[in-house]
Protein backbone atom coordinates (compact mmCIF):
# COMPACT_ATOMS: atom_id res chain seq x y z
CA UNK A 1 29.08 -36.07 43.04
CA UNK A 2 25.46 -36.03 44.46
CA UNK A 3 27.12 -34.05 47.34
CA UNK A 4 28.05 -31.64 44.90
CA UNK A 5 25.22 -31.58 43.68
CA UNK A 6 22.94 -31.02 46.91
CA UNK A 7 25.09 -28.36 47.73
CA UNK A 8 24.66 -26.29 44.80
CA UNK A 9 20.64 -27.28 44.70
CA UNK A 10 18.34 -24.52 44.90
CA UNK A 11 21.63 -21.79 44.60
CA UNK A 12 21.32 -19.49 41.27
CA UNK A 13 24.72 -17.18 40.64
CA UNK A 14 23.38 -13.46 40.96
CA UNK A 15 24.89 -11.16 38.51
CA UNK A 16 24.24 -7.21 39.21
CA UNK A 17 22.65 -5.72 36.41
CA UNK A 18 24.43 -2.79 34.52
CA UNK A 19 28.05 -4.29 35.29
CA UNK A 20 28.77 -5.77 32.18
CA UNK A 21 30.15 -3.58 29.65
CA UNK A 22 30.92 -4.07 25.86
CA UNK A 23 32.78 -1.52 23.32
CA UNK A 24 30.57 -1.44 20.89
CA UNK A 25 33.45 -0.55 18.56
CA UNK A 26 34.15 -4.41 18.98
CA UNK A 27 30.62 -5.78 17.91
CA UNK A 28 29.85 -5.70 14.30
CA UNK A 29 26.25 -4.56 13.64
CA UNK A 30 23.97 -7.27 12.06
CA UNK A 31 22.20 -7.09 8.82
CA UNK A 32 18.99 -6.90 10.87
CA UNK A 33 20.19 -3.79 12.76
CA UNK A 34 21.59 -2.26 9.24
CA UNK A 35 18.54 -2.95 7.41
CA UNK A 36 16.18 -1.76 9.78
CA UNK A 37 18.57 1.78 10.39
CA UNK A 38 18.34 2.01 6.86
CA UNK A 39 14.71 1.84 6.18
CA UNK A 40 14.10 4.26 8.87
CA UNK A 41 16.60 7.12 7.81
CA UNK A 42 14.86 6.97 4.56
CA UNK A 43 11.54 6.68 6.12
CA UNK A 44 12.19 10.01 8.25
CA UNK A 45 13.73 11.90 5.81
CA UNK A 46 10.79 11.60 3.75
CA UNK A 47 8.60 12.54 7.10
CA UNK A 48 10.49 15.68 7.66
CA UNK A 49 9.88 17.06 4.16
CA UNK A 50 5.60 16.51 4.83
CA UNK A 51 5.75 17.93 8.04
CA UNK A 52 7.87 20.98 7.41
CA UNK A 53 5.29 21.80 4.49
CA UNK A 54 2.00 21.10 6.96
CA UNK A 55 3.81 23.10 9.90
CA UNK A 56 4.34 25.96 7.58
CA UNK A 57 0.70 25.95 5.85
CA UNK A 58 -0.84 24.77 9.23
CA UNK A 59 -3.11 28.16 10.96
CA UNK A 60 -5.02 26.06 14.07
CA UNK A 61 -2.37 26.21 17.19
CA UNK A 62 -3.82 22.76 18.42
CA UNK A 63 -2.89 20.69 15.40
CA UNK A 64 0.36 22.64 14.54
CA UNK A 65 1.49 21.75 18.00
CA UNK A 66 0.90 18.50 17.16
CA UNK A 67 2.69 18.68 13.87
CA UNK A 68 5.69 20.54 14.81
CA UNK A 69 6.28 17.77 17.51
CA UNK A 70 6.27 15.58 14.74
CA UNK A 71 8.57 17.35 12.55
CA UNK A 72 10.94 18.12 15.96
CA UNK A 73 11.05 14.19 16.61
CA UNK A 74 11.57 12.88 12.97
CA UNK A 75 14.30 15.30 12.88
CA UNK A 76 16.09 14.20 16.12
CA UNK A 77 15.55 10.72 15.11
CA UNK A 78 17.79 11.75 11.58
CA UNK A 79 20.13 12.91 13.56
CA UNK A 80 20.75 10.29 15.83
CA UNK A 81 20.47 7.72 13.25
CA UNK A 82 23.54 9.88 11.15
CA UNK A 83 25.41 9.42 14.20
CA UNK A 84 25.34 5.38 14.26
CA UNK A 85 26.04 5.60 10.50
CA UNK A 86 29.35 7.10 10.98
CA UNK A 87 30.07 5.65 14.42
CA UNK A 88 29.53 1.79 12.00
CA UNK A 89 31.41 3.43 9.22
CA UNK A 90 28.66 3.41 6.98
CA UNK A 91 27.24 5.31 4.12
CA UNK A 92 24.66 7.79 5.12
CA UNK A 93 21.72 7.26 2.52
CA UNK A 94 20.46 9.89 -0.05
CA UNK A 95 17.09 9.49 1.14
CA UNK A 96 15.66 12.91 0.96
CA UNK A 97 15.70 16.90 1.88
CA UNK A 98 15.03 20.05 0.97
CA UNK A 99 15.51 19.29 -2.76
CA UNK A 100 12.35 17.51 -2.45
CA UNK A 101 9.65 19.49 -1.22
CA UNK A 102 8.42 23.32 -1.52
CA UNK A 103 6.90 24.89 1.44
CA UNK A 104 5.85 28.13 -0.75
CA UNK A 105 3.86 25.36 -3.00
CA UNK A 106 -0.67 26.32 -2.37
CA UNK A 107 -2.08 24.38 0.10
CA UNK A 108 -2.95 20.79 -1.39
CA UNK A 109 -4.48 19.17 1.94
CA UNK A 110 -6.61 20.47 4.29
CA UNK A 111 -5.26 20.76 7.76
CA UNK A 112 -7.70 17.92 8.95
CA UNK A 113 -6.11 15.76 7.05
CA UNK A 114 -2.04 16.53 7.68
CA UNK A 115 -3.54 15.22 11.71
CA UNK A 116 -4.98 12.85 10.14
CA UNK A 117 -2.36 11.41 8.55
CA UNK A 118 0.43 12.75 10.87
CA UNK A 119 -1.47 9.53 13.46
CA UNK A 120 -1.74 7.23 10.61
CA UNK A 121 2.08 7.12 9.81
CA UNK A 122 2.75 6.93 13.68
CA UNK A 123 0.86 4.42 13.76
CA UNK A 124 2.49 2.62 11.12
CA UNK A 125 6.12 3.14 12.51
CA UNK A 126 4.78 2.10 15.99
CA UNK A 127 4.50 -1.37 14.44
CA UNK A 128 7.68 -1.28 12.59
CA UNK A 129 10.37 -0.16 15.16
CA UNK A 130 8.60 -2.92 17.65
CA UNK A 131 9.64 -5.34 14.85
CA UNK A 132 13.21 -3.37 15.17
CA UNK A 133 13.70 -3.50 18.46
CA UNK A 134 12.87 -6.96 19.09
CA UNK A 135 15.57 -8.23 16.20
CA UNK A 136 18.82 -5.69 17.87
CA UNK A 137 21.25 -7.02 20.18
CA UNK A 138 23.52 -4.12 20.28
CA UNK A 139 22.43 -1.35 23.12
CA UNK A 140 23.01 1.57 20.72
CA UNK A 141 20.36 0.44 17.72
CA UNK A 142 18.16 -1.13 21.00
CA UNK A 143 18.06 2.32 22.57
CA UNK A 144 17.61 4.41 19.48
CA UNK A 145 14.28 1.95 18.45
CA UNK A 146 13.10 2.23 22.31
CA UNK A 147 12.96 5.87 21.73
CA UNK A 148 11.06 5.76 18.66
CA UNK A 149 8.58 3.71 19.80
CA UNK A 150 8.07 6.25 23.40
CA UNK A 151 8.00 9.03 20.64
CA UNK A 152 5.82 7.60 18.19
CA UNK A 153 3.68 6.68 20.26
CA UNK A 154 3.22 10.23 22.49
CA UNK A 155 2.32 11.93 19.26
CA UNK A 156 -0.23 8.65 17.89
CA UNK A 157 -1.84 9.53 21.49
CA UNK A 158 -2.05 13.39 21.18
CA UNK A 159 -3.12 12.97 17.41
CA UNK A 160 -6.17 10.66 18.63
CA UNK A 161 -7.10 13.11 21.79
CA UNK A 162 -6.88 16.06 19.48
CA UNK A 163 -9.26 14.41 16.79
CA UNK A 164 -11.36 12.86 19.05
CA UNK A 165 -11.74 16.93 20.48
CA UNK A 166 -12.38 18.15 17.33
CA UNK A 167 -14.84 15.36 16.29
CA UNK A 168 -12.61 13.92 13.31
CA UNK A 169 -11.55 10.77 14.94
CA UNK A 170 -12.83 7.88 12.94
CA UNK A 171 -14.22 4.93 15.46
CA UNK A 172 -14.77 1.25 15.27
CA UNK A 173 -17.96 -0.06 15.26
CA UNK A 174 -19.32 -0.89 18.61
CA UNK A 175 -21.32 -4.36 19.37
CA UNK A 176 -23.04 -5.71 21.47
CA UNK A 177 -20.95 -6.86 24.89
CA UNK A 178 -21.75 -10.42 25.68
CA UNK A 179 -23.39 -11.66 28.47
CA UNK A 180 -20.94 -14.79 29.05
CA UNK A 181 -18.41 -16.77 27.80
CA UNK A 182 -19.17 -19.50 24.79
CA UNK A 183 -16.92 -21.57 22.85
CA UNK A 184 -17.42 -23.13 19.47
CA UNK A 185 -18.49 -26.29 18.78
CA UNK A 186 -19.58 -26.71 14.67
CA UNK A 187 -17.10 -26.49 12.12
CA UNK A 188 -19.19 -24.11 10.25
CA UNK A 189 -17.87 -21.34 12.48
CA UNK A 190 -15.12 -20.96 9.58
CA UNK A 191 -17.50 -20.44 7.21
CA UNK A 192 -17.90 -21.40 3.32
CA UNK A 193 -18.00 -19.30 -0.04
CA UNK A 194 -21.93 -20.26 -0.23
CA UNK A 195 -24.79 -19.62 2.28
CA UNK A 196 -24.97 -18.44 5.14
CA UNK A 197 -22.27 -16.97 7.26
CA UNK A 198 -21.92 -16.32 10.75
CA UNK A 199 -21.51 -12.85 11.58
CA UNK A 200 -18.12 -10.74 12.34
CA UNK A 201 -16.38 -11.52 15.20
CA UNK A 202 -14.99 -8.02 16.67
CA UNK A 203 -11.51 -8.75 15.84
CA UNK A 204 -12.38 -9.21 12.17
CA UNK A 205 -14.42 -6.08 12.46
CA UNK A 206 -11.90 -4.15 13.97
CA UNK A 207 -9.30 -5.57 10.85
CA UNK A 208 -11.98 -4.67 8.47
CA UNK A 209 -12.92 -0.79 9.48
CA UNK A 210 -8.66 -0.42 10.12
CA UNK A 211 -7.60 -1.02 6.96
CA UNK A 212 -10.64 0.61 5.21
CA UNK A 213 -9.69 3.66 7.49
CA UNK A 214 -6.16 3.53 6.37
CA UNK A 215 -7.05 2.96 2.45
CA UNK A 216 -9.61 5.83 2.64
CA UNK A 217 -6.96 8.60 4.09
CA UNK A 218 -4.51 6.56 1.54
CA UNK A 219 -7.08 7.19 -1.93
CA UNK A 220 -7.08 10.92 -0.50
CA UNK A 221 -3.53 11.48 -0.91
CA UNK A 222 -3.36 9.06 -4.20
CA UNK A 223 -6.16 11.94 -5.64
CA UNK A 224 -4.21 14.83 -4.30
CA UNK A 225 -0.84 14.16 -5.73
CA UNK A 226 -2.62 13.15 -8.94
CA UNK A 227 -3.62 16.75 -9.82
CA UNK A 228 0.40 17.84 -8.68
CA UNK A 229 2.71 15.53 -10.16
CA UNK A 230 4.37 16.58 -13.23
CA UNK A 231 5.03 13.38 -14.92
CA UNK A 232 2.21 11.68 -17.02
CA UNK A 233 3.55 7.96 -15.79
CA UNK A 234 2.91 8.57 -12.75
CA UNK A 235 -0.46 10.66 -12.84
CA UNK A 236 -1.18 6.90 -14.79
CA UNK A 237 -0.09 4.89 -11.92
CA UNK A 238 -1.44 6.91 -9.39
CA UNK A 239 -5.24 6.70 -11.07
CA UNK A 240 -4.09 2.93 -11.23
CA UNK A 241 -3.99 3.15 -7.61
CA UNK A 242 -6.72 5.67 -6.49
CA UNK A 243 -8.77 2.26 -8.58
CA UNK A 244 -7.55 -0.62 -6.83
CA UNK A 245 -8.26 1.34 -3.44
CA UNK A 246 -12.00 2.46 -4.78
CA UNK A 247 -12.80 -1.04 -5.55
CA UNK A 248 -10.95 -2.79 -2.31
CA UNK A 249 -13.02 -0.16 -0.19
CA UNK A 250 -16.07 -0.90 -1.74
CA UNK A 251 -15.45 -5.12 -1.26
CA UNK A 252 -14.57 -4.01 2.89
CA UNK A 253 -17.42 -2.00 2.74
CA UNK A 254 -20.10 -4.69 2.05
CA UNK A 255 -18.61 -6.93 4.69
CA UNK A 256 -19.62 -4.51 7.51
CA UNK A 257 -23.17 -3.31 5.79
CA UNK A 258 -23.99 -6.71 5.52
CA UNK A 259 -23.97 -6.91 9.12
CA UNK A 260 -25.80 -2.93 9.39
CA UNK A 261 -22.11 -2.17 10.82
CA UNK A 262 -21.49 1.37 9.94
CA UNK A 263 -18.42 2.29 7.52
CA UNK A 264 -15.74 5.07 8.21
CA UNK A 265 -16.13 8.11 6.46
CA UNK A 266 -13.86 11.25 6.06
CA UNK A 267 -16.01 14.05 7.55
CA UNK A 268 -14.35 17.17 5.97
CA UNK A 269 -13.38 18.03 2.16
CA UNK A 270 -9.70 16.95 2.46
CA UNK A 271 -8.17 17.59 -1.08
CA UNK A 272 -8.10 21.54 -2.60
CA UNK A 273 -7.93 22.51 -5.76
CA UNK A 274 -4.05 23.37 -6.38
CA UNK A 275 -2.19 22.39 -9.19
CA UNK A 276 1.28 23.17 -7.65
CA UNK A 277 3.76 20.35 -6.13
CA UNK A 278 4.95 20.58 -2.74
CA UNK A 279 7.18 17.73 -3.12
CA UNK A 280 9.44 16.40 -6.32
CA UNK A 281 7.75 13.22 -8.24
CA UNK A 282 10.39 11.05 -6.41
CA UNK A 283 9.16 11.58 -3.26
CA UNK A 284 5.63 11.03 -4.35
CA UNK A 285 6.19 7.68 -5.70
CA UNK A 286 8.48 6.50 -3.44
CA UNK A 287 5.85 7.46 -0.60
CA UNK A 288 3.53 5.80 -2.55
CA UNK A 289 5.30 2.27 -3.20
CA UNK A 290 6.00 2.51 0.79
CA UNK A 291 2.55 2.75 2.04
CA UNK A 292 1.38 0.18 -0.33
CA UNK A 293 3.82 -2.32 1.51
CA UNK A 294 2.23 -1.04 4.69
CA UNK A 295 -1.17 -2.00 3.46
CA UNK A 296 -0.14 -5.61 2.30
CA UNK A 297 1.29 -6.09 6.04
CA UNK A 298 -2.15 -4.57 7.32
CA UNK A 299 -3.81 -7.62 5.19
CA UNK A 300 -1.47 -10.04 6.27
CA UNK A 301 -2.08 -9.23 10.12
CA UNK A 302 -5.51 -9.50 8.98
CA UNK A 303 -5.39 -12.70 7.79
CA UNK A 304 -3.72 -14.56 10.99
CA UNK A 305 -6.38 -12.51 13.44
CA UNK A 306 -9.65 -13.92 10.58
CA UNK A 307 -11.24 -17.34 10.96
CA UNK A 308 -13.86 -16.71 8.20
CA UNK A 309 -12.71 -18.42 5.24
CA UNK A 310 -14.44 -16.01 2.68
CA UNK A 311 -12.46 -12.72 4.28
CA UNK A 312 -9.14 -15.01 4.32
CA UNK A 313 -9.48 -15.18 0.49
CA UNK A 314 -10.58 -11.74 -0.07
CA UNK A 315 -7.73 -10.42 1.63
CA UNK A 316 -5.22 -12.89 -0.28
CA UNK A 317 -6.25 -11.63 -3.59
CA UNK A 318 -5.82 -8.02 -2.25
CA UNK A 319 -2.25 -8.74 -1.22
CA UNK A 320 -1.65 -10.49 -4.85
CA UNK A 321 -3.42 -7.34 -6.34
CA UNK A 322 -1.58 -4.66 -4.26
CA UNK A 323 2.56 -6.85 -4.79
CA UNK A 324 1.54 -5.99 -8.06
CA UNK A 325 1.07 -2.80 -7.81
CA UNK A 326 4.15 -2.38 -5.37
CA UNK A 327 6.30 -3.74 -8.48
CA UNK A 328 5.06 -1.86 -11.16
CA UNK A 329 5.66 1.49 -9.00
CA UNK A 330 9.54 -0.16 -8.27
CA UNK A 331 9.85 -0.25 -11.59
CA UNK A 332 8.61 3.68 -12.35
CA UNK A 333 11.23 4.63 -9.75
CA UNK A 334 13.99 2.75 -11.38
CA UNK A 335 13.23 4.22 -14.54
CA UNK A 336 13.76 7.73 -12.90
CA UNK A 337 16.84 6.36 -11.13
CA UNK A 338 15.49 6.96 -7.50
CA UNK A 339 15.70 3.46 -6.00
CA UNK A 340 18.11 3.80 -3.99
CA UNK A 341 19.69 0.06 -3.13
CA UNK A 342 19.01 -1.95 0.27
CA UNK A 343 22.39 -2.39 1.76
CA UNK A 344 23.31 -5.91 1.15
CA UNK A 345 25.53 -8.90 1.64
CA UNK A 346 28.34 -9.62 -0.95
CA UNK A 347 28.07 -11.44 -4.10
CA UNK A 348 30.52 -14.14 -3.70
CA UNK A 349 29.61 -15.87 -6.97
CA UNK A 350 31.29 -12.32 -8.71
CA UNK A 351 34.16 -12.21 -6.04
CA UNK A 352 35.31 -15.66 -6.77
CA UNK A 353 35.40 -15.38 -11.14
C-alpha cells in the first residue's frame, strides 16, 4: 500500500481540454439558467423598443453610432435567446415589440440623454449577466451570458469615450492621494448618529455620487414619461416616484457637501416639451418597477462596501422606502394585466388534492 502510494505521489491524471463532449439535449436546464434567460428576453425586448425610437429621432452620427450598436446587439441577443427557448422546449415570453412603442411619436428626450442612458443600462446588465454567468453550468446559456457581458461592455466603453468627448460624462469626485499606508486603530472609525464623523472614505464616495448619478438620469425619465402617459394611475405613481428620488438625492447630496465634495449634475436640458407617447403605459411602468429593483441592488452593494454606520442606515431606509415603491407599481401592472409570470416550479400541494 505505501508502495502504491509512492508511486502515484506527485503524478496528477492530465485530461486535454475540449475532449469531453455532452448533448445538451440530455442536460435539463436549471431554474437558475431559466430564470436568468427569462429576465433577459424581457429585459431586451424592452431595450429594442427605446433604442429603435432614439436611433430614429437621433441627428449627431457619433451618438447614433453608438445607439444603433446598441439596438443591433439587443436584437441579436433576442434572437439567440429565442433559439435556446425552443431548443429547451420552452415558451417564448410576451415581453414586448412593436405594439409598444411609436417611432413617429415628438422627440421626448434630448439626444444627450438617450447616450446617457444607453451607458447607464449597460452598465446595469454588465452586473447582471456576471451574476448569470457565474450560476450556468450548461455551455449554451454560459456562452450566450459571455457574449453579453463582451457586448455590454464594448458599448458601456464607447458610451463613456463618446461623453467624456463631448464633455457630458459625469465624474467622481477626486481626493486627495495618500502619501502612505495607515490602518485603523479606534473604534470610532464606524462612526455614530451624533458628533462628529470621520470623513468619506473613497469607496463610500464613489457609492454615494453612483447612485446619485443613476437616480438623477432615473428622476429625468420619471418627469418625461409623466407628461406622456395616458393613464392618470400612473402619472400618480410616477410623481410618487419623481418624490422619493428628489428627496433621496437631496439626503446623498448633503453627504458629499458636507465634505465640499462636489455633486453630479446633468449639464444639458434633457426633457422637451411633448405630450405624445413613444411607448404604451405597459412598457413605461414595467421599465419603471425594473430600474427601481436596480436601484435597491445599487444600495445594497452600497451597504457591504460602507463602514460608516450613519450611511448604512440611510441606505436601509431607502431600500425599505424604494420595496415599497417596487410593490405598489407590481400591483398597477397587475391591475392592467401586464405582469407577465416568472417561470416557476410546480405546486405540488395542488397536484396532490
Amino acid at each position: 500500500m505505501n508502495n502504491l502510494q509512492g508511486a502515484n505521489q506527485g503524478q496528477v491524471e492530465q485530461v486535454p481540454l475540449g475532449t469531453v463532449q455532452h448533448n445538451l439535449s440530455d442536460i435539463s436546464p436549471t431554474s437558475s439558467e431559466i430564470g436568468h434567460l427569462w429576465a433577459s428576453y424581457m429585459a431586451e425586448s424592452m431595450s429594442i423598443c427605446f433604442l429603435k425610437g432614439y436611433v430614429h429621432q437621433s441627428k449627431d452620427p457619433d451618438i447614433q453610432s453608438v445607439l444603433q450598436r446598441a439596438l443591433d446587439v439587443s436584437s441579436q441577443r433576442v434572437q439567440t435567446m429565442e433559439d435556446i427557448f425552443m431548443a429547451i422546449h420552452h415558451p417564448i415570453p410576451e415581453a414586448y415589440g412593436d405594439k409598444d412603442i411609436d417611432v413617429n411619436a415628438k422627440q421626448l428626450f434630448s439626444e444627450s440623454f438617450t447616450l446617457l442612458y444607453t451607458r447607464l443600462m449597460h452598465k446595469f446588465v454588465l452586473l447582471y449577466y456576471s451574476n448569470a454567468l457565474s450560476v450556468s453550468s450548461r455551455s449554451d446559456f454560459r456562452s450566450f451570458f459571455s457574449e453579453c457581458i463582451s457586448t455590454s461592455h464594448e458599448i458601456h466603453q464607447k458610451a463613456t469615450e463618446l461623453l467624456l468627448a463631448k464633455g457630458l460624462l459625469l465624474k467622481c469626485p477626486s481626493i486627495v492621494i495618500p502619501d502612505r499606508v495607515d490602518h485603523v486603530h479606534d473604534k470610532s472609525y464606524f462612526g455614530s448618529f451624533f458628533g462628529r464623523k470621520r470623513p468619506l472614505n473613497a469607496l463610500e464616495i464613489s457609492h454615494i455620487f453612483s447612485l446619485m448619478e443613476t437616480k438623477m438620469l432615473l428622476r429625468t425619465l420619471k418627469l418625461g414619461y409623466s407628461q406622456v402617459v395616458k393613464s392618470e394611475k400612473i402619472r400618480n405613481y410616477l410623481s410618487k416616484a419623481k418624490q422619493i428620488s428628489d428627496k433621496q438625492l437631496k439626503v446623498l447630496g448633503a453627504f458629499l457637501t458636507d465634505e465640499d465634495l462636489p455633486t453630479p449634475a446633468l449639464l444639458d436640458i434633457l426633457v422637451t416639451d411633448s405630450r405624445e407617447s413613444p411607448l404604451s403605459d405597459k412598457l413605461i411602468m414595467s421599465h419603471i418597477t425594473s430600474v427601481t429593483t436596480f436601484i435597491i441592488a445599487g444600495y445594497g452593494f452600497a451597504m457591504i462596501n460602507t463602514a460608516r454606520i450613519d450611511l448604512i442606515a440611510t441606505f436601509r431606509d431607502f431600500i425599505t422606502e424604494l420595496l415599497g415603491l417596487a410593490k405598489d407599481g407590481g400591483e398597477l401592472m397587475i391591475d392592467g394585466g401586464w405582469l407577465e409570470r416568472i417561470p416557476q416550479t410546480a405546486d405540488r400541494r395542488d397536484l396532490v388534492h
